[in-house]
Protein backbone atom coordinates (compact mmCIF):
# COMPACT_ATOMS: atom_id res chain seq x y z
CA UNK A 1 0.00 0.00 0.00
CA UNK A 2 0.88 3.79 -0.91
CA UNK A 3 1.47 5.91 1.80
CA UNK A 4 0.81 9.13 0.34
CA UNK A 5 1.95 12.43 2.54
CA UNK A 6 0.01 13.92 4.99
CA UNK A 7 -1.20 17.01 3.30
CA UNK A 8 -1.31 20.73 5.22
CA UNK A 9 -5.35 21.54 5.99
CA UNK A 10 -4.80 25.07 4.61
CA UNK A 11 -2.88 24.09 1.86
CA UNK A 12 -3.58 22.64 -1.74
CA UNK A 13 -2.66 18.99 -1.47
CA UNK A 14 -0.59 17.59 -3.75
CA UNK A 15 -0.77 13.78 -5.70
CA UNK A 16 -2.45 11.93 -2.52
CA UNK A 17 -4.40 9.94 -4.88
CA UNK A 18 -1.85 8.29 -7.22
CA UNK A 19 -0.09 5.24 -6.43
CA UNK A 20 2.30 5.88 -9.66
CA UNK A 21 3.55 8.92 -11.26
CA UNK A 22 2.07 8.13 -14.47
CA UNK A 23 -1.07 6.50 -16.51
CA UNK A 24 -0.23 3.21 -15.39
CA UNK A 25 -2.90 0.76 -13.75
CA UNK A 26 -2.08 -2.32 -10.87
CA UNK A 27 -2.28 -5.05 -13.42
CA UNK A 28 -0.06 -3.93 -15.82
CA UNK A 29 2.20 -2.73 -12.81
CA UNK A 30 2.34 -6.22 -11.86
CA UNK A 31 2.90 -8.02 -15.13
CA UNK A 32 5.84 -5.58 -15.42
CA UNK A 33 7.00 -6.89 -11.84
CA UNK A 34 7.19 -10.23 -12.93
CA UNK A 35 8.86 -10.22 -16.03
CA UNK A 36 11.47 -8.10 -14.33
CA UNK A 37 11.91 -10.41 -11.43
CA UNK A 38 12.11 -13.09 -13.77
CA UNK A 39 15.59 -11.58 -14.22
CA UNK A 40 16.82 -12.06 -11.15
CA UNK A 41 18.54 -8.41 -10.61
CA UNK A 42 20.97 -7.76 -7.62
CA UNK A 43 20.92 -4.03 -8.65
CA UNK A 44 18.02 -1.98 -9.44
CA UNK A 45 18.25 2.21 -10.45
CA UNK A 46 15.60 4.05 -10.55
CA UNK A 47 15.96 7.45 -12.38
CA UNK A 48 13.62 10.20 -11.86
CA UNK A 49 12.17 7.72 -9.17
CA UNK A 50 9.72 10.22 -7.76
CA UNK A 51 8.86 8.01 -4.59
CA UNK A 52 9.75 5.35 -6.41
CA UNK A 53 6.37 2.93 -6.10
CA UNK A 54 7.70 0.72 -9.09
CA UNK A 55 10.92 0.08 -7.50
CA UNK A 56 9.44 -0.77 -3.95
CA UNK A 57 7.41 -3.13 -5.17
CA UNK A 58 10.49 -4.68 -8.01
CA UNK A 59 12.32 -5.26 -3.81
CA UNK A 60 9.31 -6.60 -2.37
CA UNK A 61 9.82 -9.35 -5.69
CA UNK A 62 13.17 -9.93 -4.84
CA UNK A 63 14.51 -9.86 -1.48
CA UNK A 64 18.03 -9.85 -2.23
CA UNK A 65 18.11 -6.63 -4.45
CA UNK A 66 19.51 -3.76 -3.69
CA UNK A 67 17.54 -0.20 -5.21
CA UNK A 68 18.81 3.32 -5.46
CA UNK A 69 16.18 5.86 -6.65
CA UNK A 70 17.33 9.10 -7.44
CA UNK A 71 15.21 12.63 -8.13
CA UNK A 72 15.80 16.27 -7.60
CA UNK A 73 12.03 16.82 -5.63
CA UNK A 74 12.83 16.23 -1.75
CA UNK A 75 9.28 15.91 -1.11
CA UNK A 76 8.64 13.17 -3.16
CA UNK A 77 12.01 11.00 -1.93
CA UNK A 78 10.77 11.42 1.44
CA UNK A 79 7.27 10.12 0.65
CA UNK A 80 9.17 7.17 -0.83
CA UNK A 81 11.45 6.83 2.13
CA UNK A 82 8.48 6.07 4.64
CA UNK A 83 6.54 3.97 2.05
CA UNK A 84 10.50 1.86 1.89
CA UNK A 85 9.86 2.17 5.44
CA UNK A 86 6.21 0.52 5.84
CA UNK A 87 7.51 -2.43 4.16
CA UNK A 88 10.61 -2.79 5.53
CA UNK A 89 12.73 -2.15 2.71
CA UNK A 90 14.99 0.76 4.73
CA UNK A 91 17.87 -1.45 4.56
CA UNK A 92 17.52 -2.49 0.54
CA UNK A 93 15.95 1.23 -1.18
CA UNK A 94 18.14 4.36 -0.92
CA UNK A 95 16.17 7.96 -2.01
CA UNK A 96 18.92 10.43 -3.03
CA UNK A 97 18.56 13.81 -3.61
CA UNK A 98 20.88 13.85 -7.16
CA UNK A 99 20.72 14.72 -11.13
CA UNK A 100 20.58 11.92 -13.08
CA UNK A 101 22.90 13.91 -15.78
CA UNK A 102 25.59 11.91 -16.43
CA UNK A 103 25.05 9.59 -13.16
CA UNK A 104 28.00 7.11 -12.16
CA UNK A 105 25.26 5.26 -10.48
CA UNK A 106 25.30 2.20 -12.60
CA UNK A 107 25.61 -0.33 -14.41
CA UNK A 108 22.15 -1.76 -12.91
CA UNK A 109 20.68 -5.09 -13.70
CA UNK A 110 17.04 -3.27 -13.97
CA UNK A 111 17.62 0.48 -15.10
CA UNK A 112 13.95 2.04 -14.25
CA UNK A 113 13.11 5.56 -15.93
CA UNK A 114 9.36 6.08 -16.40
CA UNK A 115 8.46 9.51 -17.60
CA UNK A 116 12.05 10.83 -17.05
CA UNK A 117 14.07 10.24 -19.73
CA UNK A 118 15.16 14.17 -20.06
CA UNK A 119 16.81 13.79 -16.84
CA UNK A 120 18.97 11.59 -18.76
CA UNK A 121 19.36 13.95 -22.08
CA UNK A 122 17.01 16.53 -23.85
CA UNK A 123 15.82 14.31 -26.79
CA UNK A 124 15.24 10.05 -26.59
CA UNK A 125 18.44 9.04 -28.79
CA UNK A 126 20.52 10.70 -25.88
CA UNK A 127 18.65 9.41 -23.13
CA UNK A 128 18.78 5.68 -25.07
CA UNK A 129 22.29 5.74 -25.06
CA UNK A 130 22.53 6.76 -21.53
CA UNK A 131 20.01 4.05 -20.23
CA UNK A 132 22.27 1.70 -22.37
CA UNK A 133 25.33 3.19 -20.78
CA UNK A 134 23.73 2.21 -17.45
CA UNK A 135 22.31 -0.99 -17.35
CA UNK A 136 24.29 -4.35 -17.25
CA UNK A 137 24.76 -6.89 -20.48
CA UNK A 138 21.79 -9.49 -19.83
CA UNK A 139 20.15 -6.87 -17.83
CA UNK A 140 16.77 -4.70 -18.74
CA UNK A 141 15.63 -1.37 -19.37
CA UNK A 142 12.06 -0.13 -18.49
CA UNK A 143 11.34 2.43 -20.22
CA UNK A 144 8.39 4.71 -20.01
CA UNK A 145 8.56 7.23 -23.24
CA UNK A 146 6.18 9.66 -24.82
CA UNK A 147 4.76 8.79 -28.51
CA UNK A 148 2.56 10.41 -30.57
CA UNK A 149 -0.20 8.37 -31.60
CA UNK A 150 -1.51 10.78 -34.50
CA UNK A 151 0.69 14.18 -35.55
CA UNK A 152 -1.27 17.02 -33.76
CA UNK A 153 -2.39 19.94 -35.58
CA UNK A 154 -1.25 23.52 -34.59
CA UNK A 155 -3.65 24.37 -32.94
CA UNK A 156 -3.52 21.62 -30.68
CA UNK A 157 -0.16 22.19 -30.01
CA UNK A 158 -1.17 25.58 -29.03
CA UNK A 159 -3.37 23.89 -26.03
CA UNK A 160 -1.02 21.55 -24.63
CA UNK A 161 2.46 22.81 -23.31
CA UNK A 162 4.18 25.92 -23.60
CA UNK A 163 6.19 25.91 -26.88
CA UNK A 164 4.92 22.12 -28.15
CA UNK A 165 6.05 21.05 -31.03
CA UNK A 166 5.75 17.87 -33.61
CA UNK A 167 9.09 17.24 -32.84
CA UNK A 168 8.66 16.69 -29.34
CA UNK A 169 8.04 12.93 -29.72
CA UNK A 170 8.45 10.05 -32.24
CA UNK A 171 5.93 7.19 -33.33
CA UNK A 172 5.42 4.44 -31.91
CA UNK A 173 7.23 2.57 -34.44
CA UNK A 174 10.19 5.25 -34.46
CA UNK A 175 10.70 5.25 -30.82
CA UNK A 176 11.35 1.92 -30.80
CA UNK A 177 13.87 1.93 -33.96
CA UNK A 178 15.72 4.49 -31.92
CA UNK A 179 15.74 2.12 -28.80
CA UNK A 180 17.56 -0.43 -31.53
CA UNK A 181 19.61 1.53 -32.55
CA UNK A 182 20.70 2.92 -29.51
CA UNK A 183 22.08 -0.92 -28.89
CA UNK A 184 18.66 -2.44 -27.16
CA UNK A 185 16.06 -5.21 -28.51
CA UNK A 186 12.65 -4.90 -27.47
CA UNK A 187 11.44 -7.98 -25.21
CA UNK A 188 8.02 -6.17 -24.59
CA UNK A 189 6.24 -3.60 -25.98
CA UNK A 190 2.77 -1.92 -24.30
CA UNK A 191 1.07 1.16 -24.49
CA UNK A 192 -0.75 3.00 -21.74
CA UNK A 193 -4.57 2.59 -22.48
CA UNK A 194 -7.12 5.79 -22.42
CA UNK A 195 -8.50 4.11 -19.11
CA UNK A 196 -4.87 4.56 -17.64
CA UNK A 197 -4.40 8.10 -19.13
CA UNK A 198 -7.95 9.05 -17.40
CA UNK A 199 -7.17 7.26 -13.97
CA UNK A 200 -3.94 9.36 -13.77
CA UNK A 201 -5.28 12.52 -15.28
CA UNK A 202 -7.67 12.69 -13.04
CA UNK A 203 -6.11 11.76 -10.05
CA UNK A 204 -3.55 14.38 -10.56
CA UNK A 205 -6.04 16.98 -9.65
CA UNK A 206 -8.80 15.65 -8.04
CA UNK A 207 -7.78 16.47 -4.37
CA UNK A 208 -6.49 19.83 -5.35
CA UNK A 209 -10.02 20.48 -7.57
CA UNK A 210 -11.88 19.56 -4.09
CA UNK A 211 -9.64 21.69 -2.14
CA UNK A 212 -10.29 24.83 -4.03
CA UNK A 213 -13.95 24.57 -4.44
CA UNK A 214 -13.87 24.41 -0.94
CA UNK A 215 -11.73 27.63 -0.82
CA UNK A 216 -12.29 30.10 -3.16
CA UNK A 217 -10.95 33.06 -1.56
CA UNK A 218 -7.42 31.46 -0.23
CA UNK A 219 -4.74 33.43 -1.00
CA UNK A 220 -3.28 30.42 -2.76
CA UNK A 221 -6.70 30.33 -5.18
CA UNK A 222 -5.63 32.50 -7.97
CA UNK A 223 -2.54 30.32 -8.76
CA UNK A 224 -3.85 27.34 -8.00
CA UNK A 225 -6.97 27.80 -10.05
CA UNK A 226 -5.07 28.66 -13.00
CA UNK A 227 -2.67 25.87 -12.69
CA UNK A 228 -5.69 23.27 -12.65
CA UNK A 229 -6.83 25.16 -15.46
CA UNK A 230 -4.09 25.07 -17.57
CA UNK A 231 -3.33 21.53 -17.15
CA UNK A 232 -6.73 20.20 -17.51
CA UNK A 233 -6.98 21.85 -20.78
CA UNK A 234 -3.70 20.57 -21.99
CA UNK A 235 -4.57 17.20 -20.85
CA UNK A 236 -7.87 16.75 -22.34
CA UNK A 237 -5.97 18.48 -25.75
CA UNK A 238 -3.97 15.65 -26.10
CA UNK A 239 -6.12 12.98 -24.81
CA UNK A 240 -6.04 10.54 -27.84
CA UNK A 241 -2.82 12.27 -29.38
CA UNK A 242 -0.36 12.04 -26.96
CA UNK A 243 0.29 7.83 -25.95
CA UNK A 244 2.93 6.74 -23.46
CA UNK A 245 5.11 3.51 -24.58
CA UNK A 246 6.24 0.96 -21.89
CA UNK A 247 9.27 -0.52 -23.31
CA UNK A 248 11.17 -3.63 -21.66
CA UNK A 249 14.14 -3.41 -23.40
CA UNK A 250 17.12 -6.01 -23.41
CA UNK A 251 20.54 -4.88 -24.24
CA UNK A 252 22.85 -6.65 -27.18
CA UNK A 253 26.06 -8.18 -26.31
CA UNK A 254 28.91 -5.97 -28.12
């Protein structure tokens, strides 16, 4: 179980609700589990780990791994530090406070990096060759990348992100010729489903939604209001357009 922080009362709280950091659901979280397990890894690095709820339960599979999750938000490692702690893991997950850029953490025998491959590099082919620079031969990548799943029009673009662009993501299909390329074969290849994407989505804000319809005049409403704002537009922009690609990958022997 997630033990998500206890939030302030007069404050917006902030991701109570997820269990992940992403549009991923408990049965594909667990089929992932076990196909990395299957592996057998001693090591296990986590980057952009958030609080790291993948790599807990990756431990929990395989008691004599050691994991080492590293992010830059201090509120988040700390939320995965008492959730190691609640299942006794304190001794087997480490939480550092660290840039990925250019880590010396590895090689890994499971390299985890869901959502935050531009901690590695600021476009995938950089970030591939990092991941592949990290993990051991015979070991695995999990990869959790960004895809387009049509080309958005301009005017979508103008909805989502500040400054999106087409070339902010690959196809499907290109993505994972760049993971080949970049020295890797893909064991398993899944997409997030529009379920997932709407679980997360939605979760993301819900608390903080409740919290300002409940105050409207907090000093804290004006941002906070347009931050929901802005994000639920993007979000429901590129619902259907923008996918996210769970890739398993297995590195090739030189």
């Amino acid at each position: 179980m997630t033990v998500a922080p206890a939030p302030h009362d007069d404050l917006p709280p902030r991701l109570t609700r997820l269990t992940f950091h992403g549009p991923l659901s408990e049965a594909r979280a667990t089929g992932m589990v076990r196909r990395l397990a299957a592996t057998r890894p001693a090591t296990v690095l986590d980057i952009g780990c958030g609080w790291g709820e993948l790599l807990l339960r990756l431990l929990d599979a395989v008691p004599a791994a050691q994991g080492v999750g590293v992010d830059l938000r201090e509120e988040d490692l700390r939320r995965g530090r008492r959730n190691a702690k609640t299942r006794g893991l304190t001794e087997r997950a480490r939480f550092v406070r660290e840039s990925a850029a250019g880590t010396r953490r590895g090689p890994a025998d499971v390299v985890l990096c869901l959502g935050a491959s531009q901690a590695l590099g600021d476009d995938p082919v950089t970030a591939l060759r990092e991941l592949r620079r990290l993990v051991t031969d015979g070991g695995r990548v999990l990869l959790g990348e960004g895809f387009w799943q049509r080309t958005p029009t301009q005017a979508e673009l103008a909805r989502m992100w500040p400054d999106a662009s087409v070339t902010d993501h690959h196809g499907l299909a290109g993505l994972v010729d760049l993971a080949v390329a970049a020295g890797f074969r893909p064991e398993w290849t899944e997409t997030a489903s529009l379920d997932e994407w709407e679980e997360f989505e939605s979760a993301y804000q819900a608390d903080t939604e409740i919290w300002l319809a409940a105050n409207p005049t907090h000093p804290l409403a004006p941002e906070t209001r347009t931050r929901l704002d802005t994000h639920r537009t993007a979000w429901l922009t590129y619902r259907g357009i923008l996918g996210l690609a769970y890739l398993t990958l297995v590195p090739t022997t030189p």
